[in-house]
C-alpha atoms as a PDB file:
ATOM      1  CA  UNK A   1    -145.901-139.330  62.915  1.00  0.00           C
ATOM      2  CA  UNK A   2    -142.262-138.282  62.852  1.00  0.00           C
ATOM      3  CA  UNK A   3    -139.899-139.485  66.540  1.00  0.00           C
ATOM      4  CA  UNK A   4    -139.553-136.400  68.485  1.00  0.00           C
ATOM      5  CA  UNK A   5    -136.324-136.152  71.022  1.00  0.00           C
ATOM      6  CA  UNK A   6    -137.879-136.657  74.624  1.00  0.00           C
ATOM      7  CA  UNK A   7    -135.610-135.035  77.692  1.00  0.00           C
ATOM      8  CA  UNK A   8    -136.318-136.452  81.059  1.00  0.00           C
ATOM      9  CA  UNK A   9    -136.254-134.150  83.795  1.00  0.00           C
ATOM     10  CA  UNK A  10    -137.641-130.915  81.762  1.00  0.00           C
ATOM     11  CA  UNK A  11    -138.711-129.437  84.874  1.00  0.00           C
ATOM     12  CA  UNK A  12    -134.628-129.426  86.276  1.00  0.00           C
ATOM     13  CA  UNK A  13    -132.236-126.844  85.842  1.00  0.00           C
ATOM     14  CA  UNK A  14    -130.055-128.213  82.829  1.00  0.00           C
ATOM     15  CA  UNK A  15    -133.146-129.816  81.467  1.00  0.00           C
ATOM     16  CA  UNK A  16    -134.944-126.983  81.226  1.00  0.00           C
ATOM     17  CA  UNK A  17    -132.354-125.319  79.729  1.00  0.00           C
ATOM     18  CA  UNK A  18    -132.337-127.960  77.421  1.00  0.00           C
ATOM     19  CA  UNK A  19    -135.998-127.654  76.820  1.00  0.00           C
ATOM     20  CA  UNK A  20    -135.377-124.050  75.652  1.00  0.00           C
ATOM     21  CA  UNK A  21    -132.737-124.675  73.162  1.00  0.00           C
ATOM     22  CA  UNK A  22    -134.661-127.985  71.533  1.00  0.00           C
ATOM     23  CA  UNK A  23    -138.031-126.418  71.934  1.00  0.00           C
ATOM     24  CA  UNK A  24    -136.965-123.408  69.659  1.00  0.00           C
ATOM     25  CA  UNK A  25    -135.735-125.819  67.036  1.00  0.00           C
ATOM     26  CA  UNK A  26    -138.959-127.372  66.631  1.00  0.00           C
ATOM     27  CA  UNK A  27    -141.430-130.026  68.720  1.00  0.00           C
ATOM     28  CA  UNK A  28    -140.008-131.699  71.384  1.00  0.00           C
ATOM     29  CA  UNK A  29    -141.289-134.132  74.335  1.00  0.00           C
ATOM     30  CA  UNK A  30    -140.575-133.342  78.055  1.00  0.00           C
ATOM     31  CA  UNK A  31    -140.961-135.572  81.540  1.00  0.00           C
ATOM     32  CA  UNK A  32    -142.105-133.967  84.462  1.00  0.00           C
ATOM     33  CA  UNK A  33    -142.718-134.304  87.697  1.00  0.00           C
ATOM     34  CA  UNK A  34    -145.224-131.503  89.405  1.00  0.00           C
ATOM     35  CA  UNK A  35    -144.287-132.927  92.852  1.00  0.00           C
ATOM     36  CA  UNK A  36    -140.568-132.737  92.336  1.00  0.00           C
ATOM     37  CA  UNK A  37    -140.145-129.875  90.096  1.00  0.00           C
ATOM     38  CA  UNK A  38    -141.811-127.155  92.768  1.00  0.00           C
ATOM     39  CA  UNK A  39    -139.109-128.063  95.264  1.00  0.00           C
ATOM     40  CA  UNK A  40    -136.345-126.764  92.245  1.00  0.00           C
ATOM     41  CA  UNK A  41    -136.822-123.199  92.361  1.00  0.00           C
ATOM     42  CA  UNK A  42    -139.513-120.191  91.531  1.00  0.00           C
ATOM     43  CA  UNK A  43    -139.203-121.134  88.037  1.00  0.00           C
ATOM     44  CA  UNK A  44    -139.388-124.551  87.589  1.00  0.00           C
ATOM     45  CA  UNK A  45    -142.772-124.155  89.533  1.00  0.00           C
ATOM     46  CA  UNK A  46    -144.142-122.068  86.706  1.00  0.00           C
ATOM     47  CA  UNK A  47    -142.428-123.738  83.703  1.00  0.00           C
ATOM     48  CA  UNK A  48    -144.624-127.217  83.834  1.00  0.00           C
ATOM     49  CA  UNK A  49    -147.507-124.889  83.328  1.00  0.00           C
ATOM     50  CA  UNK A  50    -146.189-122.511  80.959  1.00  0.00           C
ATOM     51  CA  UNK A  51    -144.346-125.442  79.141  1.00  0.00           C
ATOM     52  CA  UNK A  52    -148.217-127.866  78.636  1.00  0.00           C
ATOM     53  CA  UNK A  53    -149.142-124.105  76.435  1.00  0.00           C
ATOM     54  CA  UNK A  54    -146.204-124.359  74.098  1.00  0.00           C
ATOM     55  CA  UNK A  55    -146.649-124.967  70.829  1.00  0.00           C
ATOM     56  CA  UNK A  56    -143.224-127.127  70.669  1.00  0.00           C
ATOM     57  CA  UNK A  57    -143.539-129.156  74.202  1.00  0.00           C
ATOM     58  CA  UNK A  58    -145.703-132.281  74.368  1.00  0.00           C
ATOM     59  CA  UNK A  59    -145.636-132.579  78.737  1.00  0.00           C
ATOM     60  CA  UNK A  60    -146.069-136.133  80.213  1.00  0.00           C
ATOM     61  CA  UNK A  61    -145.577-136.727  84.372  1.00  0.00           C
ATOM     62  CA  UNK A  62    -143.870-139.822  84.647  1.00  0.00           C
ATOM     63  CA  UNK A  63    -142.509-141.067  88.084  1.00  0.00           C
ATOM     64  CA  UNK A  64    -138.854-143.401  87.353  1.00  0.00           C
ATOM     65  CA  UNK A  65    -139.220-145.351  90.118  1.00  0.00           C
ATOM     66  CA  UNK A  66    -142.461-146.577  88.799  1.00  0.00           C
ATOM     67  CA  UNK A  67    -141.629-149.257  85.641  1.00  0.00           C
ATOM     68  CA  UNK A  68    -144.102-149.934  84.234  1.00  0.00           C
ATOM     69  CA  UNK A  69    -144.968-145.996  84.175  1.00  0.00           C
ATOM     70  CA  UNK A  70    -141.906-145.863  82.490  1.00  0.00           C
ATOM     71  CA  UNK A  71    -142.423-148.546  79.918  1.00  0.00           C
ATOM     72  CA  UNK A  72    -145.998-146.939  79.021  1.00  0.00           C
ATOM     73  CA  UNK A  73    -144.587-143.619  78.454  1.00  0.00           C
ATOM     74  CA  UNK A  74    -141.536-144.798  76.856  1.00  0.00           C
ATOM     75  CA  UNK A  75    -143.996-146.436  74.389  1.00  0.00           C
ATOM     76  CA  UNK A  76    -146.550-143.430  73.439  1.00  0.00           C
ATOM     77  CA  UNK A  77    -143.337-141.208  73.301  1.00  0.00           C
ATOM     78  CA  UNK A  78    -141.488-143.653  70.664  1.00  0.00           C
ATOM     79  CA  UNK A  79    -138.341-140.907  71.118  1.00  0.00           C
ATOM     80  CA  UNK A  80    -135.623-140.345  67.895  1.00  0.00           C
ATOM     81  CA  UNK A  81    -133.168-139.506  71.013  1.00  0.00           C
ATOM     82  CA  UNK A  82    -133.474-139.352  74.958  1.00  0.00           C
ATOM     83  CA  UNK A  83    -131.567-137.300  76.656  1.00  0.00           C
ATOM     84  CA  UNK A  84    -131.701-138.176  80.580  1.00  0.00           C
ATOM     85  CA  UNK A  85    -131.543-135.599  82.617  1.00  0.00           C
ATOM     86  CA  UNK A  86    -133.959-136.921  85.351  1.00  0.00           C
ATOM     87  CA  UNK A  87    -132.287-137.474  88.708  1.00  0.00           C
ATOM     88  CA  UNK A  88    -131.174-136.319  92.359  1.00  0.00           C
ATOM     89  CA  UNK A  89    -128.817-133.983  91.181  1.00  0.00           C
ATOM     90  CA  UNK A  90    -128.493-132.285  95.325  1.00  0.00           C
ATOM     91  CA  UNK A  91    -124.948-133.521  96.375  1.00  0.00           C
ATOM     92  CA  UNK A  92    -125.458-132.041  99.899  1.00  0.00           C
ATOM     93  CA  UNK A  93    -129.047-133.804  99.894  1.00  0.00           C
ATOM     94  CA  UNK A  94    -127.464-137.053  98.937  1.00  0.00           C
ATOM     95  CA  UNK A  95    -125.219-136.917 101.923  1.00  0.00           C
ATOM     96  CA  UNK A  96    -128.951-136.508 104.065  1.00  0.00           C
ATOM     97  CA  UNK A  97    -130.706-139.006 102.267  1.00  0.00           C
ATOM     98  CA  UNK A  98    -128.382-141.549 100.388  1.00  0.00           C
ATOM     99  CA  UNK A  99    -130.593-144.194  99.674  1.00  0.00           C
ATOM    100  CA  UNK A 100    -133.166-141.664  97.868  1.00  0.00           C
ATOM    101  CA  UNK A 101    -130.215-140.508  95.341  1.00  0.00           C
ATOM    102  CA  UNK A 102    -129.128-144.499  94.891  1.00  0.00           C
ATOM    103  CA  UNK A 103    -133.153-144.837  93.898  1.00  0.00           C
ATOM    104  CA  UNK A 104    -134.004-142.051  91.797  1.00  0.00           C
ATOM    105  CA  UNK A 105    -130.019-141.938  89.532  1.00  0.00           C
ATOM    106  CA  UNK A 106    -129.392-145.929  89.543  1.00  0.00           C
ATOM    107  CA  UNK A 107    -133.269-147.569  89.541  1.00  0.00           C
ATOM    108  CA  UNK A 108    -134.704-144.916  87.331  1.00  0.00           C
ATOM    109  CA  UNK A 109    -132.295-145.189  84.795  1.00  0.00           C
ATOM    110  CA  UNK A 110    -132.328-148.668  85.080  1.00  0.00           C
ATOM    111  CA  UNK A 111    -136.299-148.781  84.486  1.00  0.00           C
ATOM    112  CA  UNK A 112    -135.947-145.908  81.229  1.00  0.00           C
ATOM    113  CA  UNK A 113    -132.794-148.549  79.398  1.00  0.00           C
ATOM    114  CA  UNK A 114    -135.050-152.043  80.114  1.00  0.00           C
ATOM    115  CA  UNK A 115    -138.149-149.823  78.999  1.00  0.00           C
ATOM    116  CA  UNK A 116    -136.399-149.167  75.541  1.00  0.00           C
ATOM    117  CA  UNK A 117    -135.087-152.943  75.647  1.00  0.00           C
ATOM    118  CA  UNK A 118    -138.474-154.105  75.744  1.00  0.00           C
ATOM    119  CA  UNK A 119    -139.765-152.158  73.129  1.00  0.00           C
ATOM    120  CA  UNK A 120    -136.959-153.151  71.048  1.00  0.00           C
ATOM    121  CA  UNK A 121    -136.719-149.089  70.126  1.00  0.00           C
ATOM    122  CA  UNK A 122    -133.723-147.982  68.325  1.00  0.00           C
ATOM    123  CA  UNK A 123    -132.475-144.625  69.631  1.00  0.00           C
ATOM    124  CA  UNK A 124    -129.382-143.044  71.146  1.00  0.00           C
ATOM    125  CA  UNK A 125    -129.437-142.011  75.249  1.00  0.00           C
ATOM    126  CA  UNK A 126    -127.640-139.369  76.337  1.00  0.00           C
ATOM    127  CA  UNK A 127    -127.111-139.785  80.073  1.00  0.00           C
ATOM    128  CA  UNK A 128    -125.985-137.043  82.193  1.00  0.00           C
ATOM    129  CA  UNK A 129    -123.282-138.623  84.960  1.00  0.00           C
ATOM    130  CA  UNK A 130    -120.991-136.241  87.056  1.00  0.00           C
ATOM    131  CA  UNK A 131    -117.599-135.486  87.116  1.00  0.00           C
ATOM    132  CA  UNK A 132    -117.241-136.310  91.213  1.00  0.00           C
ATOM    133  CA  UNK A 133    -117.153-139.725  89.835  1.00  0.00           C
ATOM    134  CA  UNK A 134    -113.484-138.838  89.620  1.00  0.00           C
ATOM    135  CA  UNK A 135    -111.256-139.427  92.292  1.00  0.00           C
ATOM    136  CA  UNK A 136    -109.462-136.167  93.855  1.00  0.00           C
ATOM    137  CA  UNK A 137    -106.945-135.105  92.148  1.00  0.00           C
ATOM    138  CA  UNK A 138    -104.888-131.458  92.291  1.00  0.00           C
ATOM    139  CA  UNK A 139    -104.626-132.112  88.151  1.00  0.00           C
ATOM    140  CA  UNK A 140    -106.763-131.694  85.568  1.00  0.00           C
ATOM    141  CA  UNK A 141    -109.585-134.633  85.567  1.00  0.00           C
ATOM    142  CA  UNK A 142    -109.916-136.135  81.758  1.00  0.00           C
ATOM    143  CA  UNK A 143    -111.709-139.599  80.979  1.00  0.00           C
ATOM    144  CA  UNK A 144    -108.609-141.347  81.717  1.00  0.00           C
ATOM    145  CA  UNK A 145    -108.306-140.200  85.385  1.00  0.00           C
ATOM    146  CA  UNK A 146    -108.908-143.007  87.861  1.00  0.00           C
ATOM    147  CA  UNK A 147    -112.453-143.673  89.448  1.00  0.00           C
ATOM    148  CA  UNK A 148    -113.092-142.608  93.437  1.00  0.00           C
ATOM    149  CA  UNK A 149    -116.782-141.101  94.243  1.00  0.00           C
ATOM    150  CA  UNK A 150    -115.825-139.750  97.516  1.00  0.00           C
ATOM    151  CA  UNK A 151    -119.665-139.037  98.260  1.00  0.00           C
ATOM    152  CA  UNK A 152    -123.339-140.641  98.404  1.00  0.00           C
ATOM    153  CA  UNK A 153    -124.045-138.323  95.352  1.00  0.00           C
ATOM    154  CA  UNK A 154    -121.316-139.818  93.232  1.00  0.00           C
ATOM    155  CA  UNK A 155    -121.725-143.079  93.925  1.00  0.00           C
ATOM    156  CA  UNK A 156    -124.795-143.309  92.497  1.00  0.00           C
ATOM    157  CA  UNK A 157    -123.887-141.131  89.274  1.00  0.00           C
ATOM    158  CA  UNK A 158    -120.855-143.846  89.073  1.00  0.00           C
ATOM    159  CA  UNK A 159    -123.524-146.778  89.282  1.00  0.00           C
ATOM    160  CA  UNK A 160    -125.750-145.059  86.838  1.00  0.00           C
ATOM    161  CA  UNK A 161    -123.273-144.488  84.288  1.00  0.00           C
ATOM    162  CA  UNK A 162    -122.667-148.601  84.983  1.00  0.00           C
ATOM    163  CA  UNK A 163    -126.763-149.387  84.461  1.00  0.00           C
ATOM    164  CA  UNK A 164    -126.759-147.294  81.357  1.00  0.00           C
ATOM    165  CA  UNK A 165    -123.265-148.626  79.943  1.00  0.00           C
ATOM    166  CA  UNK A 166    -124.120-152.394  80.954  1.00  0.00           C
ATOM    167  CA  UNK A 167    -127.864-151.491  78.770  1.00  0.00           C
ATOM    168  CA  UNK A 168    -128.320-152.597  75.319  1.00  0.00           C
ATOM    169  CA  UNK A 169    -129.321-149.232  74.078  1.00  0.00           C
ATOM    170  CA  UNK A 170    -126.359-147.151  73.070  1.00  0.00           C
ATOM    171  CA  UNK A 171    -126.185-144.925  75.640  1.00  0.00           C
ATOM    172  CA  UNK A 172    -123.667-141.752  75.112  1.00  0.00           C
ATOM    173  CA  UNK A 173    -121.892-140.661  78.805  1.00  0.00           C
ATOM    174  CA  UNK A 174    -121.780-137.043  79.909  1.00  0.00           C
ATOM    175  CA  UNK A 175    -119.235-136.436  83.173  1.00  0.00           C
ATOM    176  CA  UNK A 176    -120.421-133.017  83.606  1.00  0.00           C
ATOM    177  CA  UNK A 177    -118.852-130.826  86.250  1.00  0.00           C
ATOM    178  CA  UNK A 178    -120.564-127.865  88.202  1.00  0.00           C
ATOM    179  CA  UNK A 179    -122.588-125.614  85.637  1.00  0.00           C
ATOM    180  CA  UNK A 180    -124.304-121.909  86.309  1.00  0.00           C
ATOM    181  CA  UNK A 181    -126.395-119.676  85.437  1.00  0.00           C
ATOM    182  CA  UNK A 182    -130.539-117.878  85.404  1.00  0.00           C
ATOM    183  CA  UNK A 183    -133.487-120.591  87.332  1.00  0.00           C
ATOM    184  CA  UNK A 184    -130.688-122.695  89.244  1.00  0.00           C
ATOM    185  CA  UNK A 185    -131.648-123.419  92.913  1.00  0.00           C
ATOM    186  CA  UNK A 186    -130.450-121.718  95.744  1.00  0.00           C
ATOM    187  CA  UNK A 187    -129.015-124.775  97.137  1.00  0.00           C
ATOM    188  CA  UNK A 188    -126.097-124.195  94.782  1.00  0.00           C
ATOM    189  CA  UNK A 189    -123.762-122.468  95.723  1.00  0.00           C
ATOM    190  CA  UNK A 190    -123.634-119.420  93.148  1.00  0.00           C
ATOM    191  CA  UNK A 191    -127.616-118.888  93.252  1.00  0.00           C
ATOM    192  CA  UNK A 192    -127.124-118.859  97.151  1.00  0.00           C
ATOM    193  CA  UNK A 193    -124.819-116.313  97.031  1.00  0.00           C
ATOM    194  CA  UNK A 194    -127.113-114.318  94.027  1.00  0.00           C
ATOM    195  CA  UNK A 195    -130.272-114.823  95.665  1.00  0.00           C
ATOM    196  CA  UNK A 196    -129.052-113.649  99.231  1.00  0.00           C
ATOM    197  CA  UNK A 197    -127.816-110.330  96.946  1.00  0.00           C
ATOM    198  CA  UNK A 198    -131.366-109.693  95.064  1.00  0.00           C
ATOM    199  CA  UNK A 199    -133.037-110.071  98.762  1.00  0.00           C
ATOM    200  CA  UNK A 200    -130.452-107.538 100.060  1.00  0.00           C
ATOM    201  CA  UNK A 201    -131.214-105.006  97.452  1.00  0.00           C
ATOM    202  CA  UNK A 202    -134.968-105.800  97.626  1.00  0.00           C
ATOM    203  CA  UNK A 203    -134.762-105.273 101.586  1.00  0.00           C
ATOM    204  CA  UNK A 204    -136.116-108.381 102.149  1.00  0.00           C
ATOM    205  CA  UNK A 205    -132.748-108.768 104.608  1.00  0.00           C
ATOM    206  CA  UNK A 206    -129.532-107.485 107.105  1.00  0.00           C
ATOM    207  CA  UNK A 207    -126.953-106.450 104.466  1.00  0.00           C
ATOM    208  CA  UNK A 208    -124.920-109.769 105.438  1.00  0.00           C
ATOM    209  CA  UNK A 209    -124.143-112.324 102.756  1.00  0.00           C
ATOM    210  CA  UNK A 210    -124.023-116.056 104.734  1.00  0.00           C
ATOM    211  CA  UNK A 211    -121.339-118.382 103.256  1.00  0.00           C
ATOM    212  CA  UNK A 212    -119.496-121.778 103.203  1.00  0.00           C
ATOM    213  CA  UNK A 213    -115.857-122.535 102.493  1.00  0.00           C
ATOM    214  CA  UNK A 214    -114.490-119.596 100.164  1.00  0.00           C
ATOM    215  CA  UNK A 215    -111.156-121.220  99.388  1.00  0.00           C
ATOM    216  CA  UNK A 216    -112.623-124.251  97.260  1.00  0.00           C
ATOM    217  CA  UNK A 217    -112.084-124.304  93.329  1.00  0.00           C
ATOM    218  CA  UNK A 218    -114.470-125.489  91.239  1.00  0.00           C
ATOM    219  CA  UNK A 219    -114.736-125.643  87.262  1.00  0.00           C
ATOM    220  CA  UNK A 220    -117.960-123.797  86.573  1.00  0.00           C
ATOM    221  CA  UNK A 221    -119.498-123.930  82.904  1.00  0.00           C
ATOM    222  CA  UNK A 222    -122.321-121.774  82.079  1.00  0.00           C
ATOM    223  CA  UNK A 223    -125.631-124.114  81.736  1.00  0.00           C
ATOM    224  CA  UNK A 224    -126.506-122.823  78.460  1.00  0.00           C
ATOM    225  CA  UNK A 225    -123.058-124.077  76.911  1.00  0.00           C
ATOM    226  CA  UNK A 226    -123.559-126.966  79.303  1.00  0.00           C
ATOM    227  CA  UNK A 227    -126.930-127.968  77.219  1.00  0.00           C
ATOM    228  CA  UNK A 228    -125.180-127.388  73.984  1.00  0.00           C
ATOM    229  CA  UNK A 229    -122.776-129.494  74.340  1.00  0.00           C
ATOM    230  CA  UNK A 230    -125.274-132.424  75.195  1.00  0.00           C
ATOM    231  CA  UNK A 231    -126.969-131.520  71.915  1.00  0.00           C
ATOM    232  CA  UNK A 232    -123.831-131.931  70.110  1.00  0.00           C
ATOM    233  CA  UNK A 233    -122.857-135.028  72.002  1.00  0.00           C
ATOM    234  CA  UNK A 234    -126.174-136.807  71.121  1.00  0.00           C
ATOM    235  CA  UNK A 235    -125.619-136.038  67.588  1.00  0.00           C
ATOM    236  CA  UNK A 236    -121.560-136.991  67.432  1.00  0.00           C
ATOM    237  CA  UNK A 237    -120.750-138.936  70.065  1.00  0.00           C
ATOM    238  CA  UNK A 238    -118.999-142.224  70.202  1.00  0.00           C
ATOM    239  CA  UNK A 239    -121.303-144.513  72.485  1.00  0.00           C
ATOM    240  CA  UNK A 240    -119.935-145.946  75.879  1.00  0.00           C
ATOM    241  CA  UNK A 241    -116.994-143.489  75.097  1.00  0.00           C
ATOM    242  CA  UNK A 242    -117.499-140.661  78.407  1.00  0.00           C
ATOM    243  CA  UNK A 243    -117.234-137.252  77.887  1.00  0.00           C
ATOM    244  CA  UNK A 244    -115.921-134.413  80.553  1.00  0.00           C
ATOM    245  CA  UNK A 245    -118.881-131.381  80.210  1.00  0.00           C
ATOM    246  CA  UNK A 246    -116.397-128.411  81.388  1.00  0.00           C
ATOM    247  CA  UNK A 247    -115.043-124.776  80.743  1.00  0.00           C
ATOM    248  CA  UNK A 248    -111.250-125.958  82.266  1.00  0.00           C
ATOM    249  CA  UNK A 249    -111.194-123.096  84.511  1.00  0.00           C
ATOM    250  CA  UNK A 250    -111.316-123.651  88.146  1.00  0.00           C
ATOM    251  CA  UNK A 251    -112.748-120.381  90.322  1.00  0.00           C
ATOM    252  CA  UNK A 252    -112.287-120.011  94.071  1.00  0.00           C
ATOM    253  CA  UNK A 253    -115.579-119.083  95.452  1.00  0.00           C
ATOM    254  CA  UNK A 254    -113.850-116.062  96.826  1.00  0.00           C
ATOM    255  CA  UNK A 255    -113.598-114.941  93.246  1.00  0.00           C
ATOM    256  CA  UNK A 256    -116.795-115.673  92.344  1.00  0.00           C
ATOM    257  CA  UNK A 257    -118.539-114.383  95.084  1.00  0.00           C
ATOM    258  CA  UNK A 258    -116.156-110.905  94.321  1.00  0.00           C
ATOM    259  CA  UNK A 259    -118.113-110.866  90.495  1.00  0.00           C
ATOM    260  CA  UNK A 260    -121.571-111.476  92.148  1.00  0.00           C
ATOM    261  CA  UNK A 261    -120.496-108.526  94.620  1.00  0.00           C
ATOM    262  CA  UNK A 262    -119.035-106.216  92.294  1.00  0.00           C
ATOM    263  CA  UNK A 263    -122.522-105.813  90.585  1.00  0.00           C
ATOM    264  CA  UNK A 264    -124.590-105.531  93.412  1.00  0.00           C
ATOM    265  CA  UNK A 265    -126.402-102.631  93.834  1.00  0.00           C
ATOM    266  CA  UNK A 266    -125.989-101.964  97.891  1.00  0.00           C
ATOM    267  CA  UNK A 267    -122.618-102.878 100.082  1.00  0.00           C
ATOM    268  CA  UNK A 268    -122.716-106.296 101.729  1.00  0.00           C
ATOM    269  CA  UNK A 269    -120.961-107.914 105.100  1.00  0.00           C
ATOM    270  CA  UNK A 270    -119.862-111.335 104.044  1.00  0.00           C
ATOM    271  CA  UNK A 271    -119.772-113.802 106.737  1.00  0.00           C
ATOM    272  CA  UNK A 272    -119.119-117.635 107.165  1.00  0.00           C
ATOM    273  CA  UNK A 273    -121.475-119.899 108.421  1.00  0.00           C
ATOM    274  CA  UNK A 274    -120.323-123.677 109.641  1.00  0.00           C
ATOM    275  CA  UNK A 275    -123.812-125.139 108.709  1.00  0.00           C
ATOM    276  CA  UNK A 276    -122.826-124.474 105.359  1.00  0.00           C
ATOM    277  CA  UNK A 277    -119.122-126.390 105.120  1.00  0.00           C
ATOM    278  CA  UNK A 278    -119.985-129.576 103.630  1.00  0.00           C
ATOM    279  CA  UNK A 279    -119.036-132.753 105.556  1.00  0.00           C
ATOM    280  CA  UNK A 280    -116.458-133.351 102.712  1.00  0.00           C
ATOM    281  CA  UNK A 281    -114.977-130.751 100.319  1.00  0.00           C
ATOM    282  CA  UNK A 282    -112.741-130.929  97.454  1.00  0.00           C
ATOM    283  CA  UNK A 283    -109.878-128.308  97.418  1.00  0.00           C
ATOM    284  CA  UNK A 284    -110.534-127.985  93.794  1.00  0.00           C
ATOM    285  CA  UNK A 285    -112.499-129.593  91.252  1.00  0.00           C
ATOM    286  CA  UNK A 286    -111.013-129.000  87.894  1.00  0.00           C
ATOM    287  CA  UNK A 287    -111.685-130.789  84.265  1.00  0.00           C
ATOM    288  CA  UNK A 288    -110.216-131.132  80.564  1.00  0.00           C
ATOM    289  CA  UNK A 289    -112.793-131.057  77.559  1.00  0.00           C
ATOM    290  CA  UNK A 290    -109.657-131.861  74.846  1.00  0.00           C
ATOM    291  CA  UNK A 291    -111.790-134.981  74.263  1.00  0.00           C
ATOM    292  CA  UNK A 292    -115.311-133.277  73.611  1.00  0.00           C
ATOM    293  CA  UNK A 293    -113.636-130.628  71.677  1.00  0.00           C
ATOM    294  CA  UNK A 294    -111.695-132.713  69.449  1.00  0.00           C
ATOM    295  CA  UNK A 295    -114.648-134.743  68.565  1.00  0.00           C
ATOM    296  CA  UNK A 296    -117.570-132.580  68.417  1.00  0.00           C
ATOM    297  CA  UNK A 297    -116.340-129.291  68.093  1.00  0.00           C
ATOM    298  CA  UNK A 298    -117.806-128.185  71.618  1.00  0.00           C
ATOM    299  CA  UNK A 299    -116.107-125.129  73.406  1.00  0.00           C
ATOM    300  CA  UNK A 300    -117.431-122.980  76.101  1.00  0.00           C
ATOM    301  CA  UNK A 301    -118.286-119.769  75.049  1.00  0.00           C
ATOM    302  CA  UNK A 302    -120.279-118.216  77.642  1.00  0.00           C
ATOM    303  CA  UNK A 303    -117.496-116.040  79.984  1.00  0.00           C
ATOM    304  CA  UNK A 304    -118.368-116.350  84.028  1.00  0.00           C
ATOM    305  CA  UNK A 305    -118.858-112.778  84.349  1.00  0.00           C
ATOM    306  CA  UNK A 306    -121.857-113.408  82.239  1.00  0.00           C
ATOM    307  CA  UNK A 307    -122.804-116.534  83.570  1.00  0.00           C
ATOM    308  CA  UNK A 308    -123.035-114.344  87.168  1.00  0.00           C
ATOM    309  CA  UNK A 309    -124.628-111.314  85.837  1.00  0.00           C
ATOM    310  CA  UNK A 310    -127.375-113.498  84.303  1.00  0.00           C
ATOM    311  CA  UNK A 311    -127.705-115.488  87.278  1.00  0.00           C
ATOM    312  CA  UNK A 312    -127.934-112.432  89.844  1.00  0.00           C
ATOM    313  CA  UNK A 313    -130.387-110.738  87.270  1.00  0.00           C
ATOM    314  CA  UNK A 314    -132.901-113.942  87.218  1.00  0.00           C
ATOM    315  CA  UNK A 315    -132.996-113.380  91.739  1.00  0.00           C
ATOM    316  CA  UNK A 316    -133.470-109.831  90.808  1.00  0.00           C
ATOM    317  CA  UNK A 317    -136.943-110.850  88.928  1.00  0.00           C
ATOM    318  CA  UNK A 318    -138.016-113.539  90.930  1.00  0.00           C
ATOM    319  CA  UNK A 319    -137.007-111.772  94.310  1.00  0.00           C
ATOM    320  CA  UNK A 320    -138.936-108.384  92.943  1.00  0.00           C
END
């Protein structure tokens, strides 16, 4: 039987997105997790299901924090390439429930490298860190800039880039920074904002968009490029050598919010809410891909206006 690529996390919002763009190629091999991917959003709910009928997707439920789960799955699913996209990926969760992100990003990708280790299997792992392993900084963040998680959440995406670089396996390191676009939960800040429009229009409620701090820049990349350039990375990627996964655009969330508004279909109040200021917040958030370019070819391609109308179309379907 020929090695398939296996993606961990299918169910999430980049892996799925992932799952799409593999899964079209040809057969591919997806984790799960039915318990964690209803709490994602309405479509991650339906896409374990839909995703056991495709004719490309070979589904297995595997829980990380269980190894020797791992080990046995790692084992029937002998993978060509794994790209690792399982994890607490909720930075305002992580500052609730620390110890839970620490688990799930450093232990399960510690069980998933000794799992391969054991087996003695030969493949390259992609895993997907963060860029708020970066220290702040009012410049441009490339691979060079110096280390400072400022939160729960990027400590342990700092610790599990550590596991997977200190693992045998050669693992390839992704620093992606915020990514967009259709089936990302509301948690987040743009789907918040596109889901609260789509309930608006549907009447579902007051004509009063609640929001968080509007003055924060952030460097958004569309998930679909955000996917690609994993793809590329697994396939031309210098091992242990970390990537930024970025557009190097920063947006207020003032501006974006103005896109999201400019298409919606009714007039909306906007108001700000304190429960949604985050105990810490960047002032901006902003990355260089010169490195991924350079060496894979990557660029983003998809513009944010798209990104947003794509985004505020998926709430207008699942919100219908």
């Amino acid at each position: 039987m020929p090695r398939l690529p296996l993606i961990t996390g299918a169910t999430g919002f980049a892996g799925g997105h992932l799952l799409d763009r593999l899964a079209a190629k040809g057969p591919v091999q997806a984790w799960g997790h039915r318990g964690t991917a209803r709490a994602d959003s309405p479509g991650s709910a339906r896409r374990l299901d839909e995703g056991e009928r495709h004719p490309n997707v070979a589904w297995t439920a595997v829980d990380l924090l269980d190894r020797n789960s791992v080990r046995d799955a790692v084992a029937a699913a002998n993978p060509s390439v794994v790209y690792h996209c399982a994890g607490a990926a909720d930075v305002h969760q992580a500052w609730q429930a620390p110890a839970a992100a620490l688990r799930v990003n450093v232990l399960g990708t510690h069980h998933l490298f000794e799992a391969l280790r054991e087996l003695s299997l030969d493949c390259r792992v992609l895993v997907t860190g963060s860029a708020l392993i970066y220290r702040q900084s009012l410049e441009a963040l490339d691979e060079e800039s110096a280390i400072g998680a400022a939160s729960p959440y990027g400590v342990s995406k700092l610790a599990q880039e550590m596991t997977a670089a200190a693992a045998a396996a050669p693992a390839l390191l992704a620093r992606p920074f915020n990514h967009a676009g259709p089936r990302q939960a509301p948690n987040y800040v743009t789907s918040s904002f596109a889901q609260q429009i789509a309930d608006i229009e549907h009447g579902r409620r007051d004509p009063v968009i609640c929001v968080g701090n509007l003055e924060a820049r952030r460097d958004i990349t569309d998930v679909r490029d955000t996917v690609r350039a994993y793809e590329m990375l697994a396939e031309r990627g210098q091992p242990l050598r970390p990537y930024n996964v970025c557009s190097g655009r920063a947006h207020s969330m003032r501006e974006l919010l103005d896109i999201l508004l400019s298409l919606s279909r009714v007039k909306v109040r906007v108001e700000v809410v304190p429960s949604r200021l985050r105990p810490s917040d960047n002032p901006i958030v902003l990355g260089s891909h010169a490195r991924l370019s350079a060496e894979t070819g990557w660029r983003p391609e998809i513009p944010i206006e798209q990104t947003l109308a794509d985004l505020l179309a998926y709430w207008r379907r699942a919100r219908a």
